[in-house]
Structure formats: C-alpha cells, structure tokens
PDB file of N, CA and C in Angstrom:
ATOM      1  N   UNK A   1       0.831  -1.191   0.000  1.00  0.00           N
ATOM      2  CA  UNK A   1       0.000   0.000   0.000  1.00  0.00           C
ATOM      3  C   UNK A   1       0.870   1.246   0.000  1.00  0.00           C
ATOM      4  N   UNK A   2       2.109   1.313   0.901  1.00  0.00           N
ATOM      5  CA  UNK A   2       2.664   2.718   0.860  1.00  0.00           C
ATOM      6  C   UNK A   2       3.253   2.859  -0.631  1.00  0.00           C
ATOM      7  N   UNK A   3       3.707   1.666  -1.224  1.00  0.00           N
ATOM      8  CA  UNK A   3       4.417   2.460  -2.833  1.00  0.00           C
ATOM      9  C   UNK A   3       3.743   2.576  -3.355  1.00  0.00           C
ATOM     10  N   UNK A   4       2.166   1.786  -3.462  1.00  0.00           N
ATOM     11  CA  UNK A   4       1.383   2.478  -4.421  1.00  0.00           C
ATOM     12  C   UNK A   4       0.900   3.476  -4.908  1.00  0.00           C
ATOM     13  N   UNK A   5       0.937   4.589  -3.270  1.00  0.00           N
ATOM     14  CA  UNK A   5       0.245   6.264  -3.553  1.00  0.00           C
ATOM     15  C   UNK A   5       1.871   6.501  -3.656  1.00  0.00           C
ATOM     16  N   UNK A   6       3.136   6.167  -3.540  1.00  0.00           N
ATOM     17  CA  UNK A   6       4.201   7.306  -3.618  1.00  0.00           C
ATOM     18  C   UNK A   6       4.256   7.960  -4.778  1.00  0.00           C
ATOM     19  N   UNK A   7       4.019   9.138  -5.044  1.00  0.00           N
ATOM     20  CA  UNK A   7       4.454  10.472  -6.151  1.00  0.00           C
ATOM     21  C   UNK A   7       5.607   9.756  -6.941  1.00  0.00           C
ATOM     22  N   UNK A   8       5.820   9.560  -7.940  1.00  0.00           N
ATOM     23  CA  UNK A   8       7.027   9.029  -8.681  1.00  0.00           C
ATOM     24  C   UNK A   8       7.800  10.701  -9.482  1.00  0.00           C
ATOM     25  N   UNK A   9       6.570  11.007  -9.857  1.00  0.00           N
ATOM     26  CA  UNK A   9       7.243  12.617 -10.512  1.00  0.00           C
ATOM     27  C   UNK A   9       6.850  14.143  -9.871  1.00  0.00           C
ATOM     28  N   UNK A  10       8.426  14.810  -9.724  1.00  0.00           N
ATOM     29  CA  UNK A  10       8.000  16.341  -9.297  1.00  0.00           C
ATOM     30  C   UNK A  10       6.414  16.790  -9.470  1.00  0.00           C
ATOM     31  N   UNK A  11       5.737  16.470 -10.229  1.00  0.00           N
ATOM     32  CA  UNK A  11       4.361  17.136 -10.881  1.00  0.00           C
ATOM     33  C   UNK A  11       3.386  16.562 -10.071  1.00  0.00           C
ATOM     34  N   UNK A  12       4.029  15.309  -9.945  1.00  0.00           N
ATOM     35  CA  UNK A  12       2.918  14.450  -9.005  1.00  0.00           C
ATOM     36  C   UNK A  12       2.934  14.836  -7.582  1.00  0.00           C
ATOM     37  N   UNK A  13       3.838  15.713  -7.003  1.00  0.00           N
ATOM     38  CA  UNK A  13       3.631  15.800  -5.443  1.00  0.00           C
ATOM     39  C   UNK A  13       2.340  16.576  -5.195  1.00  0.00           C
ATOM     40  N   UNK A  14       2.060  16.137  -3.592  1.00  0.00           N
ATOM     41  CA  UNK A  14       0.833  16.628  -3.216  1.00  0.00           C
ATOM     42  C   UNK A  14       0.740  17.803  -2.284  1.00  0.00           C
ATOM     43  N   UNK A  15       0.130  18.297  -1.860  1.00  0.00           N
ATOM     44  CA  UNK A  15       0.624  19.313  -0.471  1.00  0.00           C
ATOM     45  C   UNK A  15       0.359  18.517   0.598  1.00  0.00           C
ATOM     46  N   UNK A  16       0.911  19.361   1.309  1.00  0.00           N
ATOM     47  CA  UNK A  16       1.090  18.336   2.759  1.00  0.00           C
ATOM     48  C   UNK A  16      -0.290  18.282   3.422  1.00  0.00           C
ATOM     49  N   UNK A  17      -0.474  16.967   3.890  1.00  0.00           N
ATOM     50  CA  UNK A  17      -1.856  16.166   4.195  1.00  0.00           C
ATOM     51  C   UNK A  17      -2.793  16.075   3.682  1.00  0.00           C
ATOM     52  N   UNK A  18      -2.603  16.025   2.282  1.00  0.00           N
ATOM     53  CA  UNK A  18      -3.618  15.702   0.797  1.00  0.00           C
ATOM     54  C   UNK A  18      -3.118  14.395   0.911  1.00  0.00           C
ATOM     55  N   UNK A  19      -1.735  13.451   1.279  1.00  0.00           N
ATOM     56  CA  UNK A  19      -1.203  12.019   1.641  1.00  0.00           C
ATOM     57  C   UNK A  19      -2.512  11.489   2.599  1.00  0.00           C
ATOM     58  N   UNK A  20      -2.463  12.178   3.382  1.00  0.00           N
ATOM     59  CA  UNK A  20      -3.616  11.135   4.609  1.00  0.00           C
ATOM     60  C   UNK A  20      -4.704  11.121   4.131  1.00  0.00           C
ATOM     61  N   UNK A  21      -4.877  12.496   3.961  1.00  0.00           N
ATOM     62  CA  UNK A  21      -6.649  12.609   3.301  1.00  0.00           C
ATOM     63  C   UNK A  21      -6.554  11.199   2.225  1.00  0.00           C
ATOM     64  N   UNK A  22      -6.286  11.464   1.141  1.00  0.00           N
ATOM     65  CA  UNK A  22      -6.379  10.205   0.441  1.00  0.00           C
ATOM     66  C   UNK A  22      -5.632   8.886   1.039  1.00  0.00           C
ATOM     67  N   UNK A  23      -5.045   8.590   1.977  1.00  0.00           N
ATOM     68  CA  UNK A  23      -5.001   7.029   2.571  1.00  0.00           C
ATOM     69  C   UNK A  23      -6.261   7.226   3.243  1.00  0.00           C
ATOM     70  N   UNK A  24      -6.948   8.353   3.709  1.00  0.00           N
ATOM     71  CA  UNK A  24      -8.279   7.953   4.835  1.00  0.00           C
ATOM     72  C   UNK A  24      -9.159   7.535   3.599  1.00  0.00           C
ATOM     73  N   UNK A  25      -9.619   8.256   2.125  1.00  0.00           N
ATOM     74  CA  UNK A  25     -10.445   7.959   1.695  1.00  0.00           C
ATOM     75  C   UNK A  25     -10.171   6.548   1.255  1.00  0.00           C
ATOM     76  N   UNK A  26      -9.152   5.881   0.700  1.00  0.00           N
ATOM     77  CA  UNK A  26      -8.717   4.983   0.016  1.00  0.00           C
ATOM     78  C   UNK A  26      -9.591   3.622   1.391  1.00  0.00           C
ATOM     79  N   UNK A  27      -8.945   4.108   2.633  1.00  0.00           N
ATOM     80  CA  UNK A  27      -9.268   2.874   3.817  1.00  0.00           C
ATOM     81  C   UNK A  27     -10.991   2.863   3.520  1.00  0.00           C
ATOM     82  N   UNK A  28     -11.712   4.285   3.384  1.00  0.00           N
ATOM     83  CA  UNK A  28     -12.872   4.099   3.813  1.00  0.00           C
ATOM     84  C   UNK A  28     -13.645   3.045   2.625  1.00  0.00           C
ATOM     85  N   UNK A  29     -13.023   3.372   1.599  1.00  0.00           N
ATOM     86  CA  UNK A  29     -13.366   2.967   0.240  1.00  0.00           C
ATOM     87  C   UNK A  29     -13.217   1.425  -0.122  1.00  0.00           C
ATOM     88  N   UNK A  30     -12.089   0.839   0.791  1.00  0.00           N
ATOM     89  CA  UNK A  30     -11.931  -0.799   0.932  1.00  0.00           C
ATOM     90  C   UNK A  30     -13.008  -1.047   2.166  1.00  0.00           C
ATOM     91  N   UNK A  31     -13.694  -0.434   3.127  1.00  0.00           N
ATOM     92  CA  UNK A  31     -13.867  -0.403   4.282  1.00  0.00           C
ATOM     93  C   UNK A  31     -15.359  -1.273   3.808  1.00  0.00           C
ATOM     94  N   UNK A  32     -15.884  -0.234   2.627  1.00  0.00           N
ATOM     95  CA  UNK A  32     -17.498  -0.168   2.299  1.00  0.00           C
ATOM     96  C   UNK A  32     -17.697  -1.494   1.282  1.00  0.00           C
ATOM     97  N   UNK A  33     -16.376  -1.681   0.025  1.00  0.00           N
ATOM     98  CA  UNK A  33     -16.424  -2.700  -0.202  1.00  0.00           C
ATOM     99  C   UNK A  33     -16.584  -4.115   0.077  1.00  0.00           C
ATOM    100  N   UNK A  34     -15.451  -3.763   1.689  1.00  0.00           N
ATOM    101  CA  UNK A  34     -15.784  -5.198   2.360  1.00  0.00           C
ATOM    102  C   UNK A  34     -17.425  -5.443   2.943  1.00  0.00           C
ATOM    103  N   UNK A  35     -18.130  -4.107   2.871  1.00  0.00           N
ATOM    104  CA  UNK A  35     -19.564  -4.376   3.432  1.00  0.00           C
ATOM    105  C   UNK A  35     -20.060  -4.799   2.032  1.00  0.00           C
ATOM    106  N   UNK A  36     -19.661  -4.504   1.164  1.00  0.00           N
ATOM    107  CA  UNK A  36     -20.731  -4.858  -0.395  1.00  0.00           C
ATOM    108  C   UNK A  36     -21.737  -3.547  -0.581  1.00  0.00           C
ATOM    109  N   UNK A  37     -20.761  -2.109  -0.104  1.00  0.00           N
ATOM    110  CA  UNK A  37     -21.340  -0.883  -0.303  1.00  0.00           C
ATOM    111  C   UNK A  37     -20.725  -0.518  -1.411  1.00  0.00           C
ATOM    112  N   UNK A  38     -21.145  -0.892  -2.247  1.00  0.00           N
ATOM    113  CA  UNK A  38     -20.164  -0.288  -3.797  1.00  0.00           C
ATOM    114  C   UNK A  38     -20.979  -0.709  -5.168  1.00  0.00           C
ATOM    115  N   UNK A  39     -21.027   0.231  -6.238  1.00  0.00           N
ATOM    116  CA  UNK A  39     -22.102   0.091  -7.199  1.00  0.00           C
ATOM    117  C   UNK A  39     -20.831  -0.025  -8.049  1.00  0.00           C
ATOM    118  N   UNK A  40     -21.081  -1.081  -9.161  1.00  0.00           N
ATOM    119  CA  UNK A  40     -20.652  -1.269 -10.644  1.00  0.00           C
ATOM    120  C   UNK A  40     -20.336   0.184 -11.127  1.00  0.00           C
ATOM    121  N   UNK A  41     -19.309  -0.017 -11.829  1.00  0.00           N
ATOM    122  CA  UNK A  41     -18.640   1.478 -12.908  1.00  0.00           C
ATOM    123  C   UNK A  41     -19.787   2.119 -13.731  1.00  0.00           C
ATOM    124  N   UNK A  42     -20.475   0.746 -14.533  1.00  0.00           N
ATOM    125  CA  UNK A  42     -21.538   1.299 -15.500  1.00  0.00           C
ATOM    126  C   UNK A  42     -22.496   1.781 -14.623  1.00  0.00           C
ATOM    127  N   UNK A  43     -23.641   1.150 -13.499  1.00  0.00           N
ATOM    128  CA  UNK A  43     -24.068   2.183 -12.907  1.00  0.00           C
ATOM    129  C   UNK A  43     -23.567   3.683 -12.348  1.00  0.00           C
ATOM    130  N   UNK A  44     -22.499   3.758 -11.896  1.00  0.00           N
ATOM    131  CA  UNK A  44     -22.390   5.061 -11.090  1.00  0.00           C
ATOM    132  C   UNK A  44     -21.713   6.023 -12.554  1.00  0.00           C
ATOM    133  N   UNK A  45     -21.450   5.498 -13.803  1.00  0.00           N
ATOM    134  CA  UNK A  45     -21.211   6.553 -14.350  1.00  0.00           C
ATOM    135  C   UNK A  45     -22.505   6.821 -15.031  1.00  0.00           C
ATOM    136  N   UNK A  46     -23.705   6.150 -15.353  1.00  0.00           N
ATOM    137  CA  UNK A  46     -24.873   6.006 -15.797  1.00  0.00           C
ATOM    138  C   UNK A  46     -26.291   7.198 -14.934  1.00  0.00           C
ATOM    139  N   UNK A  47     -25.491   7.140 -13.382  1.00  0.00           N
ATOM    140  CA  UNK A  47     -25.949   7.911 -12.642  1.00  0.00           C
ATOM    141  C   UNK A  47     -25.785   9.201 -12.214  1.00  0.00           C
ATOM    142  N   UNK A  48     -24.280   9.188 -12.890  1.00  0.00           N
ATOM    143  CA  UNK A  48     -23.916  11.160 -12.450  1.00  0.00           C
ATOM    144  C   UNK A  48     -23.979  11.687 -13.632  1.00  0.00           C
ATOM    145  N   UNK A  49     -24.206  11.013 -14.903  1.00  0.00           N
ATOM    146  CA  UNK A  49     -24.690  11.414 -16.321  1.00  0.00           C
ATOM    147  C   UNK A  49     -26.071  11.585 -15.829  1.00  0.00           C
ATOM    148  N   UNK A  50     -27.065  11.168 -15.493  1.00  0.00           N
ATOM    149  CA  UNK A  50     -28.312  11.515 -15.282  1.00  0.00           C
ATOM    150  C   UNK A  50     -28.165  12.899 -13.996  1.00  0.00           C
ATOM    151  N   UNK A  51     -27.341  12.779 -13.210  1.00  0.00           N
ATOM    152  CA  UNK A  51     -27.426  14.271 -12.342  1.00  0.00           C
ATOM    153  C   UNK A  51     -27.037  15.146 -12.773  1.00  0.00           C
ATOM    154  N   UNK A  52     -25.775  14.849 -13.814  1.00  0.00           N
ATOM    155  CA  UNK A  52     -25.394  15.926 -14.543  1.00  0.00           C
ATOM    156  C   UNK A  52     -26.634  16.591 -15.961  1.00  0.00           C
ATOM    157  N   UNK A  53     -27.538  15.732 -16.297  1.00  0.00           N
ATOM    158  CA  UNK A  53     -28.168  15.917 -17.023  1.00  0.00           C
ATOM    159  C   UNK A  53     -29.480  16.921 -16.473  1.00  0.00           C
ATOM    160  N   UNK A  54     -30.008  16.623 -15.184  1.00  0.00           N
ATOM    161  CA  UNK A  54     -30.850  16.973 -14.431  1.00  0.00           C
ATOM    162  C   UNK A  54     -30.281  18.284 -14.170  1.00  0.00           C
ATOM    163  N   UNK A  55     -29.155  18.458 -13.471  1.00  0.00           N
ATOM    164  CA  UNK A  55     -28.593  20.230 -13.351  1.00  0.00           C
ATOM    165  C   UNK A  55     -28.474  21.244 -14.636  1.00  0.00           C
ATOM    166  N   UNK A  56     -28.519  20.576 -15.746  1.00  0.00           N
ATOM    167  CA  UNK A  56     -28.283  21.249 -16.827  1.00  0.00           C
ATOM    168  C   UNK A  56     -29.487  21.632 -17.099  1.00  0.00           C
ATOM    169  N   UNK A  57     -30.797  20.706 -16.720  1.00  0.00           N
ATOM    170  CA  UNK A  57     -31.945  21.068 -17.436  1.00  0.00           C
ATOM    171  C   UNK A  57     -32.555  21.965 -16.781  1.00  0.00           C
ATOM    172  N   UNK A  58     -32.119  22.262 -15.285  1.00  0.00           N
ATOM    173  CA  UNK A  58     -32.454  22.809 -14.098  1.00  0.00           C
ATOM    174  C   UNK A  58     -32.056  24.969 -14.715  1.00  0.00           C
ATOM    175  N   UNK A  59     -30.354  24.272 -14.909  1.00  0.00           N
ATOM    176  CA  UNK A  59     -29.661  25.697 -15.207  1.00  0.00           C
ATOM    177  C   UNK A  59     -30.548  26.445 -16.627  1.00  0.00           C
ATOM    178  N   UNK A  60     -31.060  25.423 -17.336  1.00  0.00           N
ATOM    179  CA  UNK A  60     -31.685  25.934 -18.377  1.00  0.00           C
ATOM    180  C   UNK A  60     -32.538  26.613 -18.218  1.00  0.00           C
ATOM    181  N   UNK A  61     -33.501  26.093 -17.578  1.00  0.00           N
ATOM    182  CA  UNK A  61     -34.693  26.643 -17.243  1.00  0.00           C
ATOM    183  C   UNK A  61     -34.934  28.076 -16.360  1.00  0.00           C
ATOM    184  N   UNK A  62     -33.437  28.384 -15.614  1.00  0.00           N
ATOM    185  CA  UNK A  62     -33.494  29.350 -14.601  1.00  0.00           C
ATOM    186  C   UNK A  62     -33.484  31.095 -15.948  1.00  0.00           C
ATOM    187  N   UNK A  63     -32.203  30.065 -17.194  1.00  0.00           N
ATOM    188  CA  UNK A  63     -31.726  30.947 -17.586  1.00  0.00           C
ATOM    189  C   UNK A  63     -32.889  31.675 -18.864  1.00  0.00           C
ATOM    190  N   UNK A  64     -34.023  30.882 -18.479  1.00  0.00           N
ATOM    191  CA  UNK A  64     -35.325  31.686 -19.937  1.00  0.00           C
ATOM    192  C   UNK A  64     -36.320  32.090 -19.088  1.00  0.00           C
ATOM    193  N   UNK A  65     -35.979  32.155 -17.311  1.00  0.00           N
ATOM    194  CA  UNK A  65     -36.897  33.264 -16.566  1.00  0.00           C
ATOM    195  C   UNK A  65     -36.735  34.871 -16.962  1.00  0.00           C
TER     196      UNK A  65
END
C-alpha cells in the first residue's frame, strides 16, 4: 500500500496532508467494499450522467426566466 500512492514525478507531489486525506479515503473505500457498499462502474457513471443531465436542465430553465 505505501508504494502504491508514492508520487514518482515532481508534478505528481501533493501538499502536505492531501497524503492522509487520500489514505483515509482509500481505507474508507476498501472499508465499504468489504460491506458490499459499492455500485458497478456502468451504474455510477450512468448515474452522475443523469445528475449531470438533471442540473443542466435545471440551469436551463433558470436561464429563460
């Protein structure tokens, strides 16, 4: 686990405690899996295409008041 997040290039460094933050999300993220809290790729990209679709139709509508 630790070489996997190490920065390999100058470009890639992070600021300091953007490292933990992402080992905390990474733990929480195996955490939910091990519960079987986790949706398929095709659903969840199937689903923020539909929220993203829903805000757009939202922004539309504000913008022909």
């Amino acid at each position: 686990m630790k070489g996997a997040m190490k920065p390999e290039r100058e470009g890639d460094r992070i600021y300091p405690g953007r490292f933990e933050e992402l080992k905390r999300e990474v733990m929480i993220g195996i955490e939910a899996s091990s519960l079987g809290e986790v949706v398929d790729g095709e659903t969840a990209i199937r689903e923020i295409r539909q929220k993203l679709d829903r805000r757009g139709k939202q922004s539309r509508s504000i913008l022909r008041l």
